[in-house]
Protein backbone atom coordinates (compact mmCIF):
# COMPACT_ATOMS: atom_id res chain seq x y z
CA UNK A 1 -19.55 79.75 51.02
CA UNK A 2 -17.13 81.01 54.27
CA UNK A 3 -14.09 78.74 53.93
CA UNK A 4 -14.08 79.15 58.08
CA UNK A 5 -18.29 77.27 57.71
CA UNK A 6 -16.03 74.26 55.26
CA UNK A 7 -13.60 73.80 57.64
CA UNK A 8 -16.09 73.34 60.29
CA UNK A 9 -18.38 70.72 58.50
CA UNK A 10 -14.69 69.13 57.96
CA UNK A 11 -14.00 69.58 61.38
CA UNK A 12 -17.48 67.69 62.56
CA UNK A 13 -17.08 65.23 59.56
CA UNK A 14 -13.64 63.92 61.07
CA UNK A 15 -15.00 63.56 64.57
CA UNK A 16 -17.51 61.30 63.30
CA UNK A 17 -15.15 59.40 61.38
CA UNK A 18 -12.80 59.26 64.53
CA UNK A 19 -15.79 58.14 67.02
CA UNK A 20 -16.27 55.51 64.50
CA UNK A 21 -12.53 54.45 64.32
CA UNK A 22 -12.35 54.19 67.88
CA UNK A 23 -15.54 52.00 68.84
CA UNK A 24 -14.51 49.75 66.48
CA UNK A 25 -10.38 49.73 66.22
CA UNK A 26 -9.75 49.60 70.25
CA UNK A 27 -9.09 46.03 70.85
CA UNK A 28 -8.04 45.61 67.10
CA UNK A 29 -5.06 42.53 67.18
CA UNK A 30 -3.18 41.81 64.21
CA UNK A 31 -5.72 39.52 62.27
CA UNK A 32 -8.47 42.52 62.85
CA UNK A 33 -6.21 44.98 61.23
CA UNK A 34 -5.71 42.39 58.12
CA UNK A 35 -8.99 40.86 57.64
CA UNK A 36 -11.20 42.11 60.54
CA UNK A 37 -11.08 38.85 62.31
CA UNK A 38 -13.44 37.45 59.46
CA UNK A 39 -15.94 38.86 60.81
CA UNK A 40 -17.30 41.80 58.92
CA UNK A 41 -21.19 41.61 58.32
CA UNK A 42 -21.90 41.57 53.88
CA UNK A 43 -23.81 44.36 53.82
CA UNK A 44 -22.00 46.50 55.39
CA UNK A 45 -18.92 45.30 53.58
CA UNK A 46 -20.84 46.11 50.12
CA UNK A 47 -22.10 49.54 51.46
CA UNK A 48 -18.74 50.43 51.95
CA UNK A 49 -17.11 49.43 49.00
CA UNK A 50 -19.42 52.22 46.79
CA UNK A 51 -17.72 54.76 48.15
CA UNK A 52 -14.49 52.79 47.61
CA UNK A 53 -15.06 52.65 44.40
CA UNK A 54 -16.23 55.84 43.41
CA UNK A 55 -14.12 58.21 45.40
CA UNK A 56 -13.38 61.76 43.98
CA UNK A 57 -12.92 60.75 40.52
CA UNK A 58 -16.61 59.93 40.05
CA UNK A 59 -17.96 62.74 42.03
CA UNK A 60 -16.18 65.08 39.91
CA UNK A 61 -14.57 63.97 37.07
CA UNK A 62 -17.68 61.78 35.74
CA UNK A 63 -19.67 64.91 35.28
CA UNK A 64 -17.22 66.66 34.25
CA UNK A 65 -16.15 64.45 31.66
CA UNK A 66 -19.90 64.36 29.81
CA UNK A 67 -18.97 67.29 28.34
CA UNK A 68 -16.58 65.62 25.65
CA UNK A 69 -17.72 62.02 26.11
CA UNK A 70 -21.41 62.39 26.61
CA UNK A 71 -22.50 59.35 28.60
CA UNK A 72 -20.39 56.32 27.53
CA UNK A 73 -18.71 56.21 30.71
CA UNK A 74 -21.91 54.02 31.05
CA UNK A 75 -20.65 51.76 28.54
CA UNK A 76 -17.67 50.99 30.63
CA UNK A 77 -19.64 50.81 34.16
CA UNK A 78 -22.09 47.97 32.27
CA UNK A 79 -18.56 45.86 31.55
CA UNK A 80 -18.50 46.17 35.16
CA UNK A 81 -21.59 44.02 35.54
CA UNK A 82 -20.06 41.20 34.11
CA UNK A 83 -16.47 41.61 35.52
CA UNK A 84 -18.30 41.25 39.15
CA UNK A 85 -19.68 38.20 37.99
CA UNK A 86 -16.31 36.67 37.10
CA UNK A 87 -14.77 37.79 40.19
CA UNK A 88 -17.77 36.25 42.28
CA UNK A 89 -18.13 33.04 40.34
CA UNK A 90 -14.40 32.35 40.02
CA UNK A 91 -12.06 34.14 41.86
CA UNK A 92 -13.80 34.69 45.38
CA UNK A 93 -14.34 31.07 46.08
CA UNK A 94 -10.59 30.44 44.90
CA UNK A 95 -9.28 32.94 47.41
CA UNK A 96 -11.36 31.89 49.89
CA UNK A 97 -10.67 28.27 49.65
CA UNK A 98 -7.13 28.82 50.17
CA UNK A 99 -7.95 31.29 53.22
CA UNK A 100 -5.31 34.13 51.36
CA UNK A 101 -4.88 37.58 53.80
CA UNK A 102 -2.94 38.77 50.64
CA UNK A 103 -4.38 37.73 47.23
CA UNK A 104 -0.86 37.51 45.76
CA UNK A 105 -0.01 34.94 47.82
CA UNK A 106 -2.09 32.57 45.18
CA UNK A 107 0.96 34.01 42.77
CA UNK A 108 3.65 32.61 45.25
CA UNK A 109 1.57 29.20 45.37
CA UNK A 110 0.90 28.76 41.59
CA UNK A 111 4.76 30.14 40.21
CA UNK A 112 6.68 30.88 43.02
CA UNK A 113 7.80 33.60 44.79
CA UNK A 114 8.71 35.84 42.05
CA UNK A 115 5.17 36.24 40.45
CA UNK A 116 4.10 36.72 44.12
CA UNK A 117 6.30 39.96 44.51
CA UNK A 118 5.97 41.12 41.32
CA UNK A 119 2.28 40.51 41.46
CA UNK A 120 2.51 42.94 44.69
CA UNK A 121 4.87 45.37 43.24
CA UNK A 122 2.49 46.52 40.72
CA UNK A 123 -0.39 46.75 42.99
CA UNK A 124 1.74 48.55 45.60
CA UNK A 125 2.63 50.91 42.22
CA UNK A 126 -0.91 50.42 40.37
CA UNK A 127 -3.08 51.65 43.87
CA UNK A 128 -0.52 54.33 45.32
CA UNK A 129 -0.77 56.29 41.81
CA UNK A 130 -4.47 55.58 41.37
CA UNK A 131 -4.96 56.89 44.97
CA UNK A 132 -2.83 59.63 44.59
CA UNK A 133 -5.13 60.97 41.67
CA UNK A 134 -8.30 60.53 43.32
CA UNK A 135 -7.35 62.14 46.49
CA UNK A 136 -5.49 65.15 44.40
CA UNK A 137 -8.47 65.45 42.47
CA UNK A 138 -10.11 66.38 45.55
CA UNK A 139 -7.78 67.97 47.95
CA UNK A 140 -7.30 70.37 44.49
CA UNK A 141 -10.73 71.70 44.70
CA UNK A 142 -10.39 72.23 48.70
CA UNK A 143 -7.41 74.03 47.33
CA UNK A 144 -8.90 76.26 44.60
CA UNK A 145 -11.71 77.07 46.84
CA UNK A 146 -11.08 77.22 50.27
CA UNK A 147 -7.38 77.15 51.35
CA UNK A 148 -5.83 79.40 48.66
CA UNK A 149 -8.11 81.97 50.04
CA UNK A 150 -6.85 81.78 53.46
CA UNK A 151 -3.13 81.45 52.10
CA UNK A 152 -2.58 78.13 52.87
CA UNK A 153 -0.27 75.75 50.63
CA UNK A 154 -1.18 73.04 48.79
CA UNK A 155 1.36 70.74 50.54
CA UNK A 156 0.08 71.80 53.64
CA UNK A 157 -3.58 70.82 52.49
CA UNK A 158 -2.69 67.35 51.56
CA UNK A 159 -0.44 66.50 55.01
CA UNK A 160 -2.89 67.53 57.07
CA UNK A 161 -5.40 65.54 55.20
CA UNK A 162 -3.72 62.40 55.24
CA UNK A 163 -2.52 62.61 58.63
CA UNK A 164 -6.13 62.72 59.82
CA UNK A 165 -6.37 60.07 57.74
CA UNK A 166 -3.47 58.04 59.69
CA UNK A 167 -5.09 58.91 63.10
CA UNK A 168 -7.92 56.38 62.22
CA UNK A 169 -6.39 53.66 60.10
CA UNK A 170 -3.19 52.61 62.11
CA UNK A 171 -4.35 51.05 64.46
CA UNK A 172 -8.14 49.39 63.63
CA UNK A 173 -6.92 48.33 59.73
CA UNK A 174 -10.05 47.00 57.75
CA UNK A 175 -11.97 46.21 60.84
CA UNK A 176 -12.33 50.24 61.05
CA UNK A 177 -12.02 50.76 57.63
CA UNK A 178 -15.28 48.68 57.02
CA UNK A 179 -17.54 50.64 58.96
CA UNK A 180 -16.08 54.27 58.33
CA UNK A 181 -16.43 53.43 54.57
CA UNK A 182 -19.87 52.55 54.66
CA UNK A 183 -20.28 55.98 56.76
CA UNK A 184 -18.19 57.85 53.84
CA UNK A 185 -20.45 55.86 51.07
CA UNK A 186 -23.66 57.47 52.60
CA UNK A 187 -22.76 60.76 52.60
CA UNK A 188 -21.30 60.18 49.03
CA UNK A 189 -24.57 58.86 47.63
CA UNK A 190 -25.94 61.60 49.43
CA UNK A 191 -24.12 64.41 47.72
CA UNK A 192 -24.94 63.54 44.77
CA UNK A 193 -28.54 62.61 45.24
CA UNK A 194 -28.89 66.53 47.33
CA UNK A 195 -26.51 68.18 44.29
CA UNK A 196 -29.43 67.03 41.64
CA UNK A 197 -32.22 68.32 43.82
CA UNK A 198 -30.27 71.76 44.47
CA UNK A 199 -29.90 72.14 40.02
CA UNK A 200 -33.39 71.02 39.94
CA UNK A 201 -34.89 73.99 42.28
CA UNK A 202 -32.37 76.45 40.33
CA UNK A 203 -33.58 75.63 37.00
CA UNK A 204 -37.18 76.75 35.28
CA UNK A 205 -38.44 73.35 35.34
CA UNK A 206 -38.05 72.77 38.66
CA UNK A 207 -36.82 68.75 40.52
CA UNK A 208 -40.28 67.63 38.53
CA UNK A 209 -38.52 68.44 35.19
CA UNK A 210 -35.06 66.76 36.00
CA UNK A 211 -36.20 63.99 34.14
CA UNK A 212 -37.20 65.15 30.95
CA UNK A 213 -33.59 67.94 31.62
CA UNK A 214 -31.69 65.03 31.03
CA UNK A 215 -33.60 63.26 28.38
CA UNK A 216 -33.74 65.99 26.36
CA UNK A 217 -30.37 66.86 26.24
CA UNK A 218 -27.75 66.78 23.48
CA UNK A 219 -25.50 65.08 26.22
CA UNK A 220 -27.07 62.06 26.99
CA UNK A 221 -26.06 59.83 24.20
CA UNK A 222 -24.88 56.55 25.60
CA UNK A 223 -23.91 53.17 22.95
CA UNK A 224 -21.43 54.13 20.31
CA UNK A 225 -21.39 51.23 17.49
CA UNK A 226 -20.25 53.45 14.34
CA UNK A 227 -16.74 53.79 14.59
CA UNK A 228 -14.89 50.61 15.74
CA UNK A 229 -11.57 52.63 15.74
CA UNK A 230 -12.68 54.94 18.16
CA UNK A 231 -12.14 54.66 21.87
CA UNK A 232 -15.72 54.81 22.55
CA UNK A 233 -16.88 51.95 20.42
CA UNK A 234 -19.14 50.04 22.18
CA UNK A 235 -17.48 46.52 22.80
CA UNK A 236 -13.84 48.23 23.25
CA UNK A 237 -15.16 49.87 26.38
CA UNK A 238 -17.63 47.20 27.32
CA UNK A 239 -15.26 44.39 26.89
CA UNK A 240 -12.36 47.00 28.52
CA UNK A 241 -15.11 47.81 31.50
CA UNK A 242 -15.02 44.05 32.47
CA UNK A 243 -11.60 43.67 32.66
CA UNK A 244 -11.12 46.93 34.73
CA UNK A 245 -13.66 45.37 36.85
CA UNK A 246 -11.63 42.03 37.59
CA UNK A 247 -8.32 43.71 37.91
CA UNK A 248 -9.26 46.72 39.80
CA UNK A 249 -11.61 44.61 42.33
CA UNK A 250 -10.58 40.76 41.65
CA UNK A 251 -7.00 41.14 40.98
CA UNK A 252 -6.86 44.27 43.74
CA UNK A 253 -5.37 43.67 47.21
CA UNK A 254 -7.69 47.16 48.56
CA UNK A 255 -10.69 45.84 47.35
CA UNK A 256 -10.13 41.93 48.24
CA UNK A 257 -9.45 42.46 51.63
CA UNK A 258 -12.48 43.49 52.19
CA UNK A 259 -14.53 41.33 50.80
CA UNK A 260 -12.38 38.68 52.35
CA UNK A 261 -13.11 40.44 55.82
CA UNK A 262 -16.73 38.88 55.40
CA UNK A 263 -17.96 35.83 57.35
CA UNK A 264 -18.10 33.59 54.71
CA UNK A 265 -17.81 33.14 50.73
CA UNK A 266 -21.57 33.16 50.77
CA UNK A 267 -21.35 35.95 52.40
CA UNK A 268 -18.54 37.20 50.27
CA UNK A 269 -21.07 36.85 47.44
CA UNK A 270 -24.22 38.58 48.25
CA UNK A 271 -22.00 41.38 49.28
CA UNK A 272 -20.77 41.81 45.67
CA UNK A 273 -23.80 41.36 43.97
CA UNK A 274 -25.51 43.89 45.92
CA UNK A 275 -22.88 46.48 45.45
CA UNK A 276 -22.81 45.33 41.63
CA UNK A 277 -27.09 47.13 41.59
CA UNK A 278 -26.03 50.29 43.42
CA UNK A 279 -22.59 50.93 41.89
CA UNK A 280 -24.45 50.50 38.21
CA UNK A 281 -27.62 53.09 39.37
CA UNK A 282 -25.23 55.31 41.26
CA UNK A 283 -22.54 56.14 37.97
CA UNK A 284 -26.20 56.67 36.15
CA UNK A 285 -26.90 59.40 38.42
CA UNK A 286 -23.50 60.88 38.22
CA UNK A 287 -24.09 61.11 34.62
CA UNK A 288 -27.53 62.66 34.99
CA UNK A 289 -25.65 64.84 36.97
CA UNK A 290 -22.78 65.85 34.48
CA UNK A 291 -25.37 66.59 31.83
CA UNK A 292 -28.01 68.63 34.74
CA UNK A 293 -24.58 70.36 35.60
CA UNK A 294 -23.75 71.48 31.61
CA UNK A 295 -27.65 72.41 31.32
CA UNK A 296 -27.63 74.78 34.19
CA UNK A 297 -24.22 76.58 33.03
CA UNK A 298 -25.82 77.20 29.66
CA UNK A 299 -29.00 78.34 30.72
CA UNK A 300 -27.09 81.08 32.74
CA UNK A 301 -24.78 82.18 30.71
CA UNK A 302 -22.11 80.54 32.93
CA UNK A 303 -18.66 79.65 30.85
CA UNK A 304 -17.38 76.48 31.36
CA UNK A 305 -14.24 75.62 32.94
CA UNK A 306 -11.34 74.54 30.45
CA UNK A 307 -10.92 71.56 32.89
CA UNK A 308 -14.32 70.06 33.33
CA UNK A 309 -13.39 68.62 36.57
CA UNK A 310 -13.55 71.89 38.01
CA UNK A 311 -17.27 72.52 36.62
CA UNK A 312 -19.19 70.76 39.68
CA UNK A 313 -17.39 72.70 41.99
CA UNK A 314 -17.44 76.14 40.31
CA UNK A 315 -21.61 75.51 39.78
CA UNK A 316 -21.51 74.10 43.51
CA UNK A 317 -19.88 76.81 45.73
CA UNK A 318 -20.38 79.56 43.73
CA UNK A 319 -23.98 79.82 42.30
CA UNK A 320 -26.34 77.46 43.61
CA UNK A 321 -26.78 78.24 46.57
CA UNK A 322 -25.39 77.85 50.27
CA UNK A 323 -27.57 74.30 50.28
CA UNK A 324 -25.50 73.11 47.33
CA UNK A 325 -22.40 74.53 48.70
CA UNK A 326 -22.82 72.63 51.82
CA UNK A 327 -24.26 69.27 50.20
CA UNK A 328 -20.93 69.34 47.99
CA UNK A 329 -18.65 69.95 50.36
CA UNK A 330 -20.34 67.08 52.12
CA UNK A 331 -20.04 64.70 49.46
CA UNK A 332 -16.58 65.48 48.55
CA UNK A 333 -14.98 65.51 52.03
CA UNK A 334 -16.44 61.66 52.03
CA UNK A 335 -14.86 61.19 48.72
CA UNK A 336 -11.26 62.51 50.04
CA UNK A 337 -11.06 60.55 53.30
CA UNK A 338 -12.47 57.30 51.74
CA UNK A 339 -10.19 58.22 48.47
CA UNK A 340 -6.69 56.68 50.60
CA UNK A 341 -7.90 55.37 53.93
CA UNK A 342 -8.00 51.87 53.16
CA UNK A 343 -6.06 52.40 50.72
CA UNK A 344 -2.68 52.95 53.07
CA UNK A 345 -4.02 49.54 55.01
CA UNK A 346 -3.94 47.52 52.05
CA UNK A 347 -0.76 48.66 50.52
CA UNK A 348 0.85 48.04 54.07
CA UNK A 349 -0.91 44.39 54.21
CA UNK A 350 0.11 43.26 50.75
CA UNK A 351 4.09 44.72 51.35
CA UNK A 352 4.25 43.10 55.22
CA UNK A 353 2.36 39.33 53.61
CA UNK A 354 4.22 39.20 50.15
CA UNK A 355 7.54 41.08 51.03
CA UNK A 356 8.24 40.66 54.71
CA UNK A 357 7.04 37.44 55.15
CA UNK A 358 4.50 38.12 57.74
CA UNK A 359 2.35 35.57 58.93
CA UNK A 360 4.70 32.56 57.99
CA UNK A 361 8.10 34.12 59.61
CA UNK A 362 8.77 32.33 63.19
CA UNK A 363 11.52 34.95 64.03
CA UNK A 364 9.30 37.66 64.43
CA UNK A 365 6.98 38.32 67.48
CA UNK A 366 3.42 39.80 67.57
CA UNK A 367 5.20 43.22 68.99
CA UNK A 368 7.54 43.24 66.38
CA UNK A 369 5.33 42.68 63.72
CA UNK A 370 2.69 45.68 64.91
CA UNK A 371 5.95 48.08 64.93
CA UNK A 372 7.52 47.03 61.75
CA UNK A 373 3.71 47.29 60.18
CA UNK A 374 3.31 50.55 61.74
CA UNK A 375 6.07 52.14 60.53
CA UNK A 376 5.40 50.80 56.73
CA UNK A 377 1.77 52.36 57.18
CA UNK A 378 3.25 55.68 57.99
CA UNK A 379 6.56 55.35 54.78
CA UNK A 380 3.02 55.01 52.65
CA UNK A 381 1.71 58.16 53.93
CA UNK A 382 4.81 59.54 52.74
CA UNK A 383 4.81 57.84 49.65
CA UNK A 384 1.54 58.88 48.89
CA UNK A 385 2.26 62.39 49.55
CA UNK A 386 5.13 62.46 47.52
CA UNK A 387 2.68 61.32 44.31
CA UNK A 388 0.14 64.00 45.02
CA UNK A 389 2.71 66.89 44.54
CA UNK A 390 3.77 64.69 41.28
CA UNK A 391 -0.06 65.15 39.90
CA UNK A 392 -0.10 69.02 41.11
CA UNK A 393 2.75 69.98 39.17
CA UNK A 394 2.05 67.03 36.09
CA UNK A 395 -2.25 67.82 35.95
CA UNK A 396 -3.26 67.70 32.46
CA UNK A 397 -6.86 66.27 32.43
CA UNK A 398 -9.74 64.68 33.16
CA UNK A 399 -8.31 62.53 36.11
CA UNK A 400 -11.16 59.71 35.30
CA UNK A 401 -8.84 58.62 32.22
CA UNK A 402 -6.08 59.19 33.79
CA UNK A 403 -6.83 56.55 36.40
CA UNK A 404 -8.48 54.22 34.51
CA UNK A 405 -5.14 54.46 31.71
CA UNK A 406 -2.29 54.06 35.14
CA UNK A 407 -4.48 50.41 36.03
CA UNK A 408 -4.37 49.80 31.65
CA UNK A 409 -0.49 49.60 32.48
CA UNK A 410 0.11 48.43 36.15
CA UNK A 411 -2.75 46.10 36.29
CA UNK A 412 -2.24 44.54 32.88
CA UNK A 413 0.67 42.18 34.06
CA UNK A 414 -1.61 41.08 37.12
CA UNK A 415 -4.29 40.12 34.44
CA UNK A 416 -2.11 37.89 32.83
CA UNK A 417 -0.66 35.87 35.37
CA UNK A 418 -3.39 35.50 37.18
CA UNK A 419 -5.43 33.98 33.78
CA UNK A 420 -2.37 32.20 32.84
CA UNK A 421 -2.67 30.69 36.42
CA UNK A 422 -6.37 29.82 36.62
CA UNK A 423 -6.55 29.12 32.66
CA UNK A 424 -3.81 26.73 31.96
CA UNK A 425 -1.17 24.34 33.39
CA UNK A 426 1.71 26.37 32.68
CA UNK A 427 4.85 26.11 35.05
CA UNK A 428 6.86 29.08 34.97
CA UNK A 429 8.68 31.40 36.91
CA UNK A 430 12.21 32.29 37.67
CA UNK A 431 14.10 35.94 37.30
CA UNK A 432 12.92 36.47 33.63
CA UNK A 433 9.28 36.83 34.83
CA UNK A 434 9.67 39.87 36.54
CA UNK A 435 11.26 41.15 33.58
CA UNK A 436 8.49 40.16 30.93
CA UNK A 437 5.81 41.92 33.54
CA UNK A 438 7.70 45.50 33.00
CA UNK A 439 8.53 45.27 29.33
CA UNK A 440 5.09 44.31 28.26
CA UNK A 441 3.53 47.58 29.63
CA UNK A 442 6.32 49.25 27.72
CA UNK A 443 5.69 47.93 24.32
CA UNK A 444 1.96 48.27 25.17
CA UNK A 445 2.66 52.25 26.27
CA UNK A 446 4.93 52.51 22.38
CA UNK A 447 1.91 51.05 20.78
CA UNK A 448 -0.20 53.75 22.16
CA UNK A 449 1.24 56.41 21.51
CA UNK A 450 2.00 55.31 17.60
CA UNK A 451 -1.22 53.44 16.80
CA UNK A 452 -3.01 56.00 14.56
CA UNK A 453 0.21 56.40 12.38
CA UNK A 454 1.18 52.11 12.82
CA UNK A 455 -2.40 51.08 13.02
CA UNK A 456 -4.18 52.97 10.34
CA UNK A 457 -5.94 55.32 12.30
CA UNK A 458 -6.73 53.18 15.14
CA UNK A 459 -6.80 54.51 18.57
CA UNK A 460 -6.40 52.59 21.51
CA UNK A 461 -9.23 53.14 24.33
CA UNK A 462 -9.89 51.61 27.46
CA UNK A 463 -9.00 47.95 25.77
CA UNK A 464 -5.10 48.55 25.57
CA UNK A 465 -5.73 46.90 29.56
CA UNK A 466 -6.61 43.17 27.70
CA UNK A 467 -3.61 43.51 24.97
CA UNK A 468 -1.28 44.32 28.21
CA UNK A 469 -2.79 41.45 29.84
CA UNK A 470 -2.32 39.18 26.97
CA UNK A 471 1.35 40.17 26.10
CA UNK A 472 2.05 39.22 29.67
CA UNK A 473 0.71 35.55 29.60
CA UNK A 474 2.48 34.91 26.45
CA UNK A 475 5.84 35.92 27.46
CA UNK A 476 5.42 34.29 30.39
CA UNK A 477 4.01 31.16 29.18
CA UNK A 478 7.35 31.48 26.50
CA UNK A 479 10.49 32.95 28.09
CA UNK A 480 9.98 31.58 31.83
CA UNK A 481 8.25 28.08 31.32
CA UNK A 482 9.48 25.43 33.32
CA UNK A 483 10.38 22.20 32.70
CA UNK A 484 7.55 19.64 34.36
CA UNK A 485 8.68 18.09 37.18
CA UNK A 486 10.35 14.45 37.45
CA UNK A 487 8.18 11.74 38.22
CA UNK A 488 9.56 8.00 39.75
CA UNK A 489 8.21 5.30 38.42
């Protein structure tokens, strides 16, 4: 495929997004950068967050990654199921009922103001590496098959992508972001949908034998219940998938704000559940996809990549067809932009509520606040930037682990306040707690590393997220308790 014809569908792909961005961000005030005025309608809000939560990793790295795992990704996506359920049965109406903008301020309520910024720090840390992955992940393919063949750097590649990606989000906040991610979600869903049609006409049995393709194939085994040492036991990744779910959506400042955009917890509600169905039917046909993908490549002789992230692509743009080539590039240019576009907005709500004070400060004007909050949107660009170049020059791997293993270390100490919080009575706080929130993913990251020689054999998967969790509450609930409060008589 030209790179000149993927530049163009990029081209006509941004000015979309941009009309979009503009329609809806041009009277955008403070509260409809932050929450949309509350006004967002559910289903749009749950459209939207597919594509949120899927990004680049999924629409490479999932197929890609069926080559070694087969499909027990699945595993992990069904844990998802019943983390939703948590966060719409227990957390929603919690965050609602104290109308939060920033979900850490619940921290700040329950143990004071410490929790609160630590509780932001490692979101602000957990989401700016995560995002940085995802949007490597895919700006790295651009790279490998577009740019490097018209001599264009990396670093080039990635500023220019996010700073189309500023143009629309510094201004309009989530009440653009809501719409332009349900536009990004569609084209997503319609990648992959299109990329499983284009294998089917290349193949012998044609898209009527998909079907029986994927059932047939040595690829497509899915619940793993002999080994309970391995990472891809069954309940380690189901159990694991659950709590990924709660502290990558529940406990997640990017994904809250959304759902808080909506009308109403009802409303807050029947937008999760419905992106619960599609999000569990849409990582199914990823998966079809990955093993489709390893099908074709055998049945032409085709070698596979020794990075199976780059399979997809290599099958895509190079021998399927200019209709594959162009439904790919599709799919993926959705997956960049919607990879850090909200993402920038949260991580500049959650600094501006939890650090800066915004929203309860008196010494700060409206004016004042939209420059300061400007200028933090654009130091996350930066910051952003910055962590792509890390992942160039540190790439090693599927990037799907590597994701999900950065949120088993940044998010674990937000699972454990937050359940010590909303599970107990505990009073604590003070300057240890910070301190017990960064050594417990240390000891959990030495226990890793040392568990098949410490733990006879044993090797951590997906589940190393609860133990960090855990660790957390009790060192919190130990080292920083505080003494109950006085009472008169």
């Amino acid at each position: 495929m030209s790179p000149f014809l993927v530049l163009g569908c990029v081209a006509l792909y941004f000015a979309l997004l941009l009309g979009i961005a503009w329609v809806t961000g041009r009277r955008a005030d403070p509260a409809g950068y932050f929450l949309g005025n509350r006004d967002s309608p559910w289903y749009v809000v749950a459209f939207g967050l597919i594509g949120d939560s899927l990004s680049g990793v999924t629409y490479i790295s999932v197929p890609g990654q069926v080559g070694t795992a087969k499909f027990s990704y699945l595993q992990v996506v069904l844990g998802y199921v019943l983390g939703y359920v948590v966060i719409a049965e227990v957390l929603l109406p919690l965050y609602y009922r104290l109308g939060l903008t920033s979900i850490y301020s619940y921290l700040g309520q329950r143990f004071g103001v410490s929790a609160q910024r630590t509780g932001s720090a490692f979101f602000l840390l957990s989401r700016l590496l995560g995002a940085a992955a995802r949007l490597y992940l895919a700006a790295n393919v651009f790279q490998t098959f577009v740019f490097d063949r018209l001599g264009i750097p990396f670093a080039l590649t990635v500023a220019v992508i996010i700073g189309l990606i500023l143009v629309y989000t510094l201004k309009g906040g989530i009440k653009t972001l809501v719409w332009t991610d349900s536009f990004q979600s569609a084209f997503l869903v319609l990648g992959v949908l299109l990329s499983i049609a284009a294998i089917g006409s290349g193949m012998d049995g044609g898209i009527g034998g998909l079907w029986e393709a994927v059932e047939t194939s040595p690829l497509n085994q899915t619940f793993f219940f002999a080994d309970w040492r391995a990472p891809e036991y069954f309940w380690k990744q189901f159990l694991s998938g659950a709590a990924i779910a709660v502290v990558m959506t529940g406990l997640d400042q990017n994904a809250m704000q959304k759902n808080l955009s909506c009308r109403s917890l009802r409303d807050g509600k029947k937008n999760l559940y419905a992106f619960t169905i599609v999000m569990v039917l849409v990582n199914a046909a990823f998966l079809a996809l990955g093993a489709l993908l390893f099908r074709y490549a055998a049945a032409k002789g085709i070698a596979v990549p020794a990075q199976t992230d780059q399979l997809f692509p290599l099958l895509a743009l190079q021998h399927l067809g200019p209709f594959a080539a162009l439904v790919f590039v599709i799919g993926l240019t959705a997956a960049t932009f919607n990879s850090a576009d909200s993402v920038l907005t949260t991580l500049t709500t959650s600094f501006c509520i939890d650090f800066l004070g915004f929203g309860t400060r008196t010494d700060l004007d409206e004016a004042t606040q939209t420059r300061r909050r400007r200028l933090i949107h654009l130091g996350f660009a930066v910051l952003l930037l910055g962590a792509i170049l890390a992942f160039k020059a540190r790439n090693n791997g599927a990037v799907i682990k590597l994701v999900l293993d950065l949120a088993g270390y940044t998010y674990g100490p937000l699972l454990g306040l937050f359940a010590l919080g909303l599970a107990t009575k505990v009073r604590a706080g003070g300057p240890v707690l910070p301190w017990i929130c960064v050594v417990s993913p240390l000891l959990c990251w030495m226990l890793s590393r040392n568990s098949v020689e410490w733990l006879g054999g044993y090797r951590f998967g997906f589940e190393l997220l609860l133990l960090n969790g855990l660790l957390t509450a009790i060192g919190v609930a130990t080292l920083a308790r505080l003494p109950a409060p006085k009472t008169t008589a």
